[in-house]
Protein backbone atom coordinates (compact mmCIF):
# COMPACT_ATOMS: atom_id res chain seq x y z
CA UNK A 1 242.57 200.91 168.94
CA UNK A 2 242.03 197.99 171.02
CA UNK A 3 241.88 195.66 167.82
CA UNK A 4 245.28 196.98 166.79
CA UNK A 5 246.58 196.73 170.09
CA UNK A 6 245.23 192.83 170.32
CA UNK A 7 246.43 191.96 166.66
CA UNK A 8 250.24 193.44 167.72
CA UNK A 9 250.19 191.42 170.97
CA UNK A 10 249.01 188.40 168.79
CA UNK A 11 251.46 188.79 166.16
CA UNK A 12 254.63 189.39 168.62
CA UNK A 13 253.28 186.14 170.79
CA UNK A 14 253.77 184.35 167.84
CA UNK A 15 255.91 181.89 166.77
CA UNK A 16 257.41 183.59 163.85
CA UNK A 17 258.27 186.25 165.98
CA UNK A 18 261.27 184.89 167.49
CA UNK A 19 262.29 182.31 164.73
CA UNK A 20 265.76 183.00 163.06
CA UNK A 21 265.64 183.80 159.03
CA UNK A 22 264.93 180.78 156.89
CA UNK A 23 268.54 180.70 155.38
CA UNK A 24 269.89 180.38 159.11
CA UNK A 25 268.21 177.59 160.19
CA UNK A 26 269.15 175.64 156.62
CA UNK A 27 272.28 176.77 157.29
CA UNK A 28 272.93 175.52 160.54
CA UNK A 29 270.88 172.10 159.63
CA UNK A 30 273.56 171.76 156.89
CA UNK A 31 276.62 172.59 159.04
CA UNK A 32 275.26 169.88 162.32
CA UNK A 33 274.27 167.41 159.13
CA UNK A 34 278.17 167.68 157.71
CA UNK A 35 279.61 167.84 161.34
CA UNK A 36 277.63 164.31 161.85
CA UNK A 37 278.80 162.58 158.89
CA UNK A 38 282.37 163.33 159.51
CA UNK A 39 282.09 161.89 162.85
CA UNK A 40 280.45 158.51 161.70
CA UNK A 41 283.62 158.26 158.89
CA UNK A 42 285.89 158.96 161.58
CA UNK A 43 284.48 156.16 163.77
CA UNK A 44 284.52 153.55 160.94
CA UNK A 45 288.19 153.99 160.56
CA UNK A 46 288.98 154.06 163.90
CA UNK A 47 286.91 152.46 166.62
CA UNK A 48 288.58 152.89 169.44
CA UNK A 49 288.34 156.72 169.87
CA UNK A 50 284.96 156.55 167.81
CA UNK A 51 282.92 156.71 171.12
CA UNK A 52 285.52 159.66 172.44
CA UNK A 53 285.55 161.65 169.31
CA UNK A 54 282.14 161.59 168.53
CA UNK A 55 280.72 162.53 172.35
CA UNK A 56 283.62 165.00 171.59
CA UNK A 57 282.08 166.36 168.65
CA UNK A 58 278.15 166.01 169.67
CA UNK A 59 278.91 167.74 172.61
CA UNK A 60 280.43 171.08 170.98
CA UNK A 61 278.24 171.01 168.45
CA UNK A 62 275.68 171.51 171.01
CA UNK A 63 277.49 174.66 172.09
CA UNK A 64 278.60 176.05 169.34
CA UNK A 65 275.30 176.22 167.20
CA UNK A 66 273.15 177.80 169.94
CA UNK A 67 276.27 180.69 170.21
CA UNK A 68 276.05 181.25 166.33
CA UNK A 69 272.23 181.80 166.68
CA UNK A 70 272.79 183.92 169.64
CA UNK A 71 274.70 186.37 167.13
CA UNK A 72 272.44 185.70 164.30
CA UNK A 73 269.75 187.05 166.33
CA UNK A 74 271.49 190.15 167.68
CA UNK A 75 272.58 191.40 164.11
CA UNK A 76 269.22 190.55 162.37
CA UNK A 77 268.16 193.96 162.30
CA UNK A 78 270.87 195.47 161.62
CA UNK A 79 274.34 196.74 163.16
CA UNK A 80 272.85 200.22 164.27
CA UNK A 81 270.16 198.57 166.33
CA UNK A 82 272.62 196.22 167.79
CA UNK A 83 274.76 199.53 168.76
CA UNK A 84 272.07 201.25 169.77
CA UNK A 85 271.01 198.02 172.22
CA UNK A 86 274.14 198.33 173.86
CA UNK A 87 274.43 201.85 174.49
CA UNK A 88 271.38 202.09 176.31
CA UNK A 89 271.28 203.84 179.69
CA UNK A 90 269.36 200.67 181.25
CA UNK A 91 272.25 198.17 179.57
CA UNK A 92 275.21 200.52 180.45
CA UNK A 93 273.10 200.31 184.02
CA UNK A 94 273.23 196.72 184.06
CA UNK A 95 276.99 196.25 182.81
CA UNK A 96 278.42 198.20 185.35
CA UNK A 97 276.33 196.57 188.36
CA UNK A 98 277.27 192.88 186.72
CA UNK A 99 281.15 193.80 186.50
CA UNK A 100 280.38 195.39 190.39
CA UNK A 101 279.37 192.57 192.02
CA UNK A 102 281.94 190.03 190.12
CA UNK A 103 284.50 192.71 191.30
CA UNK A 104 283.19 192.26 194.89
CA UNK A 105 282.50 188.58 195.17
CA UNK A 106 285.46 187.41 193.17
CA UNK A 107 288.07 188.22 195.28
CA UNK A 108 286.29 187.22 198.55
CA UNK A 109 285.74 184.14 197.05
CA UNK A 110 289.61 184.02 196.31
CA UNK A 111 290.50 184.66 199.88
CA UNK A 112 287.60 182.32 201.58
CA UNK A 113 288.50 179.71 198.72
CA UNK A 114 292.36 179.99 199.44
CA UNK A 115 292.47 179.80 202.88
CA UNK A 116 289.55 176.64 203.17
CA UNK A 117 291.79 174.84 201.13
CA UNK A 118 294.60 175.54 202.88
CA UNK A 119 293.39 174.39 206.38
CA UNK A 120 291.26 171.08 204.36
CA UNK A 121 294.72 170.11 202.31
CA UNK A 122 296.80 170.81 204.68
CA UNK A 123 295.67 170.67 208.65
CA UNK A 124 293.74 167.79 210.43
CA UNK A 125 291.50 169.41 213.34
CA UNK A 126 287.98 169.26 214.53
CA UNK A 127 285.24 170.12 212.29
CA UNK A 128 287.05 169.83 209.22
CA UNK A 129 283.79 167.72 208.12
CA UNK A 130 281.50 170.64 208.85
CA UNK A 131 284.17 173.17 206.82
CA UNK A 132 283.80 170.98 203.67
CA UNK A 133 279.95 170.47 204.06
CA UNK A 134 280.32 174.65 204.52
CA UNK A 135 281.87 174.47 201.23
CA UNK A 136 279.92 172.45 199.20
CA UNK A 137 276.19 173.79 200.53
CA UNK A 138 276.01 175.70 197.44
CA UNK A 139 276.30 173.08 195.07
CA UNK A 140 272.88 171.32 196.80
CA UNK A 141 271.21 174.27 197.25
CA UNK A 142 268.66 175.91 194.34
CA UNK A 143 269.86 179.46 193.46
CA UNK A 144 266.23 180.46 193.79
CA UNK A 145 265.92 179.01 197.37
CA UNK A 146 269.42 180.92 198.29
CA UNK A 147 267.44 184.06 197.64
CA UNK A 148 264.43 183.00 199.46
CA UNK A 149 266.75 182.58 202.62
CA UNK A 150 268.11 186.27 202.42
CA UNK A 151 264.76 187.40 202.38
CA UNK A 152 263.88 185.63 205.14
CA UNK A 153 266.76 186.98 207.18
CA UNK A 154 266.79 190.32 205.73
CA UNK A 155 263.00 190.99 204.51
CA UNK A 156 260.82 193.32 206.05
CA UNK A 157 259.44 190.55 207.58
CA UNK A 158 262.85 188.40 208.46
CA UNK A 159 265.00 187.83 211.08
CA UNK A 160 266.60 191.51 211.17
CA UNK A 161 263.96 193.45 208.82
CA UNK A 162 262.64 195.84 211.46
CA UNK A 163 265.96 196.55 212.73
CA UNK A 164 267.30 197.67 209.37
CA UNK A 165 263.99 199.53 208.58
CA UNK A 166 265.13 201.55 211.99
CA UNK A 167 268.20 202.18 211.31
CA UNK A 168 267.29 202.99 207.45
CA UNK A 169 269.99 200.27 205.99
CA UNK A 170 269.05 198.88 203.04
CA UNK A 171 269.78 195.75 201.72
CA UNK A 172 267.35 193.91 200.26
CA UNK A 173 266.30 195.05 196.75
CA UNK A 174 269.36 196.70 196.66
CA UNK A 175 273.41 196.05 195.89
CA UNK A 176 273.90 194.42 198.96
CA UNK A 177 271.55 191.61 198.92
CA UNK A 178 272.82 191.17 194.99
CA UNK A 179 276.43 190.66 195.40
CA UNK A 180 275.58 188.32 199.03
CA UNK A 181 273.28 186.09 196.74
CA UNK A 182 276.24 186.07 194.03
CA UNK A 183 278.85 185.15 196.93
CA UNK A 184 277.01 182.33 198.36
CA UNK A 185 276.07 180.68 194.60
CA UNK A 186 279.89 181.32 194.03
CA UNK A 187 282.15 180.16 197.20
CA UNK A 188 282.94 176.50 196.44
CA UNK A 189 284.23 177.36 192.85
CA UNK A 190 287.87 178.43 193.74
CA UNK A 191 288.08 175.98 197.00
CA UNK A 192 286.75 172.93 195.38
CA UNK A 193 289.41 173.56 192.31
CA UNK A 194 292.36 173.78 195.11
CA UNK A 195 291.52 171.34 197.34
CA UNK A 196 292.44 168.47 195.18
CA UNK A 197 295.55 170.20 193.97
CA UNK A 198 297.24 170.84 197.43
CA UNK A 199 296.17 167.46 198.66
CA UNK A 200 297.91 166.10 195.94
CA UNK A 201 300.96 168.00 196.56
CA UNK A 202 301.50 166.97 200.32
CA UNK A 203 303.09 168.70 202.60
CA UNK A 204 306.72 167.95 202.35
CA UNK A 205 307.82 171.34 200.95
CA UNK A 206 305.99 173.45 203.78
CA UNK A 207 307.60 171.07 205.97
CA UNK A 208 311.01 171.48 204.84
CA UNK A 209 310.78 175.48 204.58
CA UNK A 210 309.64 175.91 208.09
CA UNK A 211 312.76 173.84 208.98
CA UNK A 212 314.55 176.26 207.43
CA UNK A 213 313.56 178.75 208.88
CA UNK A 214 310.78 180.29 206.98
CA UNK A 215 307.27 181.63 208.78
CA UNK A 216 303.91 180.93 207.98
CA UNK A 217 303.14 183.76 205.46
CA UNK A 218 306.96 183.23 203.56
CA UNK A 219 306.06 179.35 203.29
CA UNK A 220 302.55 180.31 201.58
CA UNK A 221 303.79 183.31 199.46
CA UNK A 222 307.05 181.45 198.46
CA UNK A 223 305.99 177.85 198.16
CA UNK A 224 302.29 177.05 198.18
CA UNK A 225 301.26 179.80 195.86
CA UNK A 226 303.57 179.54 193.06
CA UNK A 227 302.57 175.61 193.68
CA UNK A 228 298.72 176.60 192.96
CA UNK A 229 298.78 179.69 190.94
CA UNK A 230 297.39 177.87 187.71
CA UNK A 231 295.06 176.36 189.83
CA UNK A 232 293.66 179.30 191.70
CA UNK A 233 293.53 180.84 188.41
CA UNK A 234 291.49 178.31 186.87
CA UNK A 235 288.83 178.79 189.81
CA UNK A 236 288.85 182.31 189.14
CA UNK A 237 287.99 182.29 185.93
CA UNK A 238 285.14 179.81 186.16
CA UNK A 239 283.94 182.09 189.37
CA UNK A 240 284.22 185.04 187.49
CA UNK A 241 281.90 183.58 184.92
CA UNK A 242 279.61 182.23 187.16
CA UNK A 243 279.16 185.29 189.52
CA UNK A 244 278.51 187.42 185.98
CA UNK A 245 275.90 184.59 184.66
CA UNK A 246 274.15 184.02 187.74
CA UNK A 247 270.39 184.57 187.64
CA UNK A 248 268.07 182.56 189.80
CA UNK A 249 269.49 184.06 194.02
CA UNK A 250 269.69 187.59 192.09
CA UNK A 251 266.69 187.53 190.74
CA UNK A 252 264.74 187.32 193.72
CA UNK A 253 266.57 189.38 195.25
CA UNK A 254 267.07 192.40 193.28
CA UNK A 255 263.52 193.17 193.16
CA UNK A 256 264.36 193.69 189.28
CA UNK A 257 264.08 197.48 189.49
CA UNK A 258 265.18 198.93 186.22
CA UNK A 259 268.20 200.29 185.64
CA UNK A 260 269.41 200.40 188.97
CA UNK A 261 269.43 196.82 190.56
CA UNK A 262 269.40 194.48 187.32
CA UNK A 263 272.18 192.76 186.07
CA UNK A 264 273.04 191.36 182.76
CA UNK A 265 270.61 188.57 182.92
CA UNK A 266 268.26 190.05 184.34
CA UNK A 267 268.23 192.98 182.21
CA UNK A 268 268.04 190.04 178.83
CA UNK A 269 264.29 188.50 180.53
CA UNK A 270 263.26 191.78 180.80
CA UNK A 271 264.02 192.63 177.07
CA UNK A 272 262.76 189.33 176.14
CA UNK A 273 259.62 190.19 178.21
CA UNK A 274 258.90 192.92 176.26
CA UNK A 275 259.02 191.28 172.80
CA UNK A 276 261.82 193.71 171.85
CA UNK A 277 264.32 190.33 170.71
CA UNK A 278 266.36 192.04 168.87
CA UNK A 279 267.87 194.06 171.45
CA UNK A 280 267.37 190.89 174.27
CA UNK A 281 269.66 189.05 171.90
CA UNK A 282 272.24 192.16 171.64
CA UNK A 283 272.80 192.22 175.21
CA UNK A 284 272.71 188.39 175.40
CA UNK A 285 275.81 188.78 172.93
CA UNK A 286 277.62 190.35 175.61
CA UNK A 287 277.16 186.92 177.90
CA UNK A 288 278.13 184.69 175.14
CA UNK A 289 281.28 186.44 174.13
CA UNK A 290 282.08 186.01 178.22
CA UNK A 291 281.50 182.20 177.52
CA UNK A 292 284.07 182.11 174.66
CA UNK A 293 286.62 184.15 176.52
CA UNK A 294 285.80 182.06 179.74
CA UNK A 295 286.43 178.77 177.38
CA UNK A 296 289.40 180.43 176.13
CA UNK A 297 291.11 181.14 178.81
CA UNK A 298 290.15 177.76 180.96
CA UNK A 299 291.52 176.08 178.13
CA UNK A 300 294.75 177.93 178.62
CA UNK A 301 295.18 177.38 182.35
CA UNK A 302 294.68 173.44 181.22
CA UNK A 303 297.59 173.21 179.20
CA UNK A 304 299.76 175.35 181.27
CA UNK A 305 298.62 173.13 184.24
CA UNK A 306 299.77 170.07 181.84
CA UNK A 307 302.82 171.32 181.19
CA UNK A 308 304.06 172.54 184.80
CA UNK A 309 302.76 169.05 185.92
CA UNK A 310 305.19 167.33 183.73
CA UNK A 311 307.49 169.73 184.31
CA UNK A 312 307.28 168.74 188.27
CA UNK A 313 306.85 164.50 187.07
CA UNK A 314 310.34 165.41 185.17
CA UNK A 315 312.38 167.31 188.06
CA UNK A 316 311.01 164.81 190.57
C-alpha cells in the first residue's frame, strides 16, 4: 500500500503531470514563431513604428498565450469534468465570497476614491501631503505584509484580540478581516485614476455654478460627475478586478478554511495543492475570463474617454 501510495505521489510530482498535450505546446510554438516573423517584416518596411509595434506585439503575445493554455488546461479532460469543477459546493463557496467582498470593497473604494480626489484636485488645506501619502501607502506596501498588520491589530494576540475574544466578535479568519485586507490593497485604484483628471479640468466650472447659484452637492452631481464619469468608471473596473484577483493580504488572513473563507484564488492553490490540475485550471478559467472582460471593457472606457476629450478640445 505504501509503495502504491509513494509511486502516485511520485508520478503526480512529476513533471509530466502538469505539462499541456504535445500538440499544444507545437501549436503555440508555431503561432509565437509566425506572430514574430510578422513583426520583424513589419519593422523592415517601416522603422519608425518598428520599435512601437513590435513591444506592441511581444507584449500581447505574452498575454495572450499563457490565457490560451489556461483554457487548454481546463478542458483537457474533458467538458464534464470542467462542469463538474465548477459546480462544486467548495467553488460555488468561493464564487460567492469573491463577488461578496468586491461587492463590499468596491463601492467604498468609490466613495473614499471620489471624495480624496475631490478635496486633492480641487481644495488647498493642511495635510493634503499626508492625504496623498494616505493614498498611495498601498502601492509600497507588500499584500502579504498588509495582512500581517491586521493580525497584529486584530489577532488573538494584537492590539484588540482579547477584547474581541470577550465580546465573541470575530474577525480574523473570517469575512471581515477578508474584505478589510481587499479594501486596503484596493483604495488608491479609483483616486489615483481621478486625481489627474479633475486636476486637469480646473476649477472654473464649479466656480461659475456656485455663482450661479448652485450648492455644493448640485455642483458635484451636475458638473463634476458627468465631468469624471468615464474616469471613475475606468477605476472601477480595474478595482473590481483587482479586489476579485487579490491573493497575498487574503491569504493570510482568511486562515484558508475550506469552503467558507476562501476566495477564488485561494480556492485555485488549494486545487493545485492537491494535484487535482484539471479542476485548479477550471476554476482558474473563471479568473481569466474576468481578465478579458476587465481588458474589454478598460479598452472601452479608453476610447470613450478619447472621444469626449476631443469632444471638450472641439467645444472649447
Amino acid at each position: 500500500m505504501n509503495i502504491n501510495s509513494n509511486a502516485l505521489a511520485e508520478k503526480l510530482q512529476s513533471r509530466d503531470a502538469t505539462r499541456e498535450p504535445t500538440w499544444v505546446r507545437y501549436t503555440l510554438i508555431t503561432i509565437s514563431l509566425l506572430f514574430f516573423l510578422s513583426c520583424l517584416s513589419v519593422c523592415k518596411k517601416d522603422r519608425q513604428c518598428s520599435s512601437h509595434f513590435f513591444l506592441r506585439g511581444t507584449s500581447s503575445q505574452i498575454l495572450i498565450l499563457p490565457l490560451i493554455l489556461v483554457f487548454v488546461e481546463a478542458f483537457k479532460q474533458g467538458v464534464g469534468v470542467y462542469a463538474q469543477a465548477l459546480v462544486h459546493p467548495d467553488t460555488l463557496s468561493a464564487v460567492k465570497l469573491t463577488l461578496l467582498t468586491a461587492v463590499i470593497a468596491v463601492p467604498l473604494n468609490v466613495v473614499f476614491g471620489v471624495s480624496a480626489a475631490w478635496c486633492v484636485a480641487k481644495f488647498n488645506f493642511r495635510g493634503k501631503s499626508i492625504l496623498t501619502t494616505i493614498i498611495d501607502m498601498p502601492f509600497s506596501v507588500s499584500p502579504v505584509i498588509a495582512g500581517l498588520m491586521l493580525v497584529l491589530i486584530f489577532g488573538t494576540q494584537g492590539w484588540f484580540g482579547s477584547w474581541l475574544m470577550d465580546n465573541d466578535i470575530k474577525i480574523l479568519y473570517a469575512v471581515p478581516a477578508i474584505v478589510l485586507a481587499t479594501i486596503f490593497i484596493t483604495v488608491p485604484f479609483v483616486a489615483r485614476e481621478l486625481i489627474p483628471l479633475m486636476e486637469a479640468q480646473g476649477t472654473e466650472e464649479e466656480e461659475a455654478a456656485i455663482v450661479l447659484g448652485a450648492s455644493g452637492w448640485q455642483t458635484f452631481w451636475k458638473v463634476t460627475l458627468p465631468n469624471i464619469k468615464w474616469g471613475l468608471i475606468y477605476g472601477v473596473i480595474l478595482c473590481n478586478a483587482r479586489a476579485m484577483g487579490e491573493f497575498g493580504a487574503v491569504s493570510v488572513v482568511s486562515g484558508h478554511i475550506r469552503g467558507e473563507t476562501n476566495t477564488l484564488p485561494l480556492h485555485v492553490e488549494i486545487l493545485y495543492n492537491e494535484y487535482t490540475f484539471s479542476a485548479a485550471f477550471a476554476v482558474s478559467s473563471l479568473l481569466a475570463l474576468l481578465a478579458i472582460v476587465t481588458l474589454v471593457l478598460k479598452t472601452w472606457v479608453e476610447i470613450r474617454q478619447e472621444k469626449q476629450n476631443k469632444h471638450n478640445d472641439s467645444t472649447v
